[in-house]
Protein backbone atom coordinates (compact mmCIF):
# COMPACT_ATOMS: atom_id res chain seq x y z
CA UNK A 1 0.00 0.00 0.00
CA UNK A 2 2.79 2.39 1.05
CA UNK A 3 5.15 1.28 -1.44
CA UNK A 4 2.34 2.06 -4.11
CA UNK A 5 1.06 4.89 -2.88
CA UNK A 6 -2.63 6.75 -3.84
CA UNK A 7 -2.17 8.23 -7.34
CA UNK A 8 -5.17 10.88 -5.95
CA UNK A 9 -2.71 11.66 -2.47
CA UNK A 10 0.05 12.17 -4.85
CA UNK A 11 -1.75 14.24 -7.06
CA UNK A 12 -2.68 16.52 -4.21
CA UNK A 13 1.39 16.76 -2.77
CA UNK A 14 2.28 17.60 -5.66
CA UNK A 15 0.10 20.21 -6.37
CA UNK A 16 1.04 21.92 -3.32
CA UNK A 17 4.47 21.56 -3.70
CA UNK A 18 4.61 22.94 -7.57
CA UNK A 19 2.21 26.13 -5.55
CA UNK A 20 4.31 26.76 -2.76
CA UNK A 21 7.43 26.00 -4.97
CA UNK A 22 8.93 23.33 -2.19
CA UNK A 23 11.55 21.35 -2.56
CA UNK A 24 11.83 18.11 -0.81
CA UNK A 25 15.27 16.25 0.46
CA UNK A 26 15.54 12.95 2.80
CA UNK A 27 17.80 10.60 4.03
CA UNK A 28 17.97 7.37 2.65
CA UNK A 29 17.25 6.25 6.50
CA UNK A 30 13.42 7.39 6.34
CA UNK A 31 11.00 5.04 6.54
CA UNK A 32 10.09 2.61 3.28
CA UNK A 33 6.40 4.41 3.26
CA UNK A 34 7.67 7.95 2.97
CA UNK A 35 10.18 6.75 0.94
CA UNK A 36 7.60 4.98 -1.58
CA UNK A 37 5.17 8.42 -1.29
CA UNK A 38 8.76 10.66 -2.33
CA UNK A 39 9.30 8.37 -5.05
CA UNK A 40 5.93 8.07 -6.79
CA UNK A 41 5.53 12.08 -6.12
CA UNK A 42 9.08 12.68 -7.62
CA UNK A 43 7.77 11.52 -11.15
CA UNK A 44 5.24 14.85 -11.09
CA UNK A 45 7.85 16.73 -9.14
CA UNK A 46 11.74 17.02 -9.72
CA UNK A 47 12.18 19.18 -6.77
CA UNK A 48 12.46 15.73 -4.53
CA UNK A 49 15.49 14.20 -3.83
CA UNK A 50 16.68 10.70 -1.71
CA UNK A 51 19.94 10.60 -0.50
CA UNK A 52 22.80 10.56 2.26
CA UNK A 53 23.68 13.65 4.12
CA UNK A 54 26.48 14.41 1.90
CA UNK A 55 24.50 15.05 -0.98
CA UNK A 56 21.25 16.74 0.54
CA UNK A 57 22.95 20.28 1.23
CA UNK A 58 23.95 20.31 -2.36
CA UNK A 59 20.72 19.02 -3.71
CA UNK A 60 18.93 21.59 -1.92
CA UNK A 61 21.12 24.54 -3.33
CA UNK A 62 20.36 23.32 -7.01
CA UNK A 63 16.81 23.16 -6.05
CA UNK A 64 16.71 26.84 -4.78
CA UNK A 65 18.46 27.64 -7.94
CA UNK A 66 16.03 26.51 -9.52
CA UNK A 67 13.08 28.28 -7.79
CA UNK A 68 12.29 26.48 -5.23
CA UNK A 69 11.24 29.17 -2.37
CA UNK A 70 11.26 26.52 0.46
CA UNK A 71 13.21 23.18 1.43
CA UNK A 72 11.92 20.23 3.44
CA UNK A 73 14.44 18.08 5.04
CA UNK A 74 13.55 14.99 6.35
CA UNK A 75 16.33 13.68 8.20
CA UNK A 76 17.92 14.48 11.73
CA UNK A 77 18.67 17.92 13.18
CA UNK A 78 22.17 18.05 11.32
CA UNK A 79 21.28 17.47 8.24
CA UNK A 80 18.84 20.34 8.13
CA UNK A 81 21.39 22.61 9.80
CA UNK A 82 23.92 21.32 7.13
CA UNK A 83 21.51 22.29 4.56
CA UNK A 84 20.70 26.01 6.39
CA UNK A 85 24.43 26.20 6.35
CA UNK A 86 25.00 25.32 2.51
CA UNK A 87 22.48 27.39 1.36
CA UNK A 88 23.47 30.45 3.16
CA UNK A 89 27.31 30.12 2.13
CA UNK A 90 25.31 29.98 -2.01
CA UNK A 91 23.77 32.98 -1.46
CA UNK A 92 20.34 31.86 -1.04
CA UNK A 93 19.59 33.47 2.82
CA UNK A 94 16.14 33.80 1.41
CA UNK A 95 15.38 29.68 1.22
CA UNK A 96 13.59 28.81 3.94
């Protein structure tokens, strides 16, 4: 069920990303569910990324670059401060 997630749900995430202009990065260590929901919503959505820690902070600054106004990160308090921190040093204060 999780792994194939609601086409409709989707459908709805995605439209408020694209609206709100989010982007989305997790750690490969989230759950298979919210992994299968990122995945089936990343095919509507390019702004979503999976990943390890490494890559997130970078991932996030191409996303902002690419108009993304906010970033999710679903992952442990230092990734997300490793992604405030990356996206500050690229200019992009403004990201939320």
């Amino acid at each position: 069920m999780f792994l194939s997630p609601d086409e409709l749900k989707i459908k709805e995430l995605v439209n408020v990303l694209r609206e709100k202009k989010i982007g989305v990065v997790a750690h490969f260590y989230m759950d298979p569910e919210v992994q299968g929901i990122l995945t089936a919503a990343q095919k509507q959505w390019p702004h979503i990324h999976i990943s390890d820690s490494l890559v997130m902070a970078d991932t996030a600054v191409k996303m902002a670059e690419a108009g993304c106004q906010y970033i999710t990160v679903l992952g442990v308090d230092f990734m997300s401060e490793n992604v405030r921190a990356i996206l500050d040093q690229a200019g992009f204060e403004k990201v939320f």
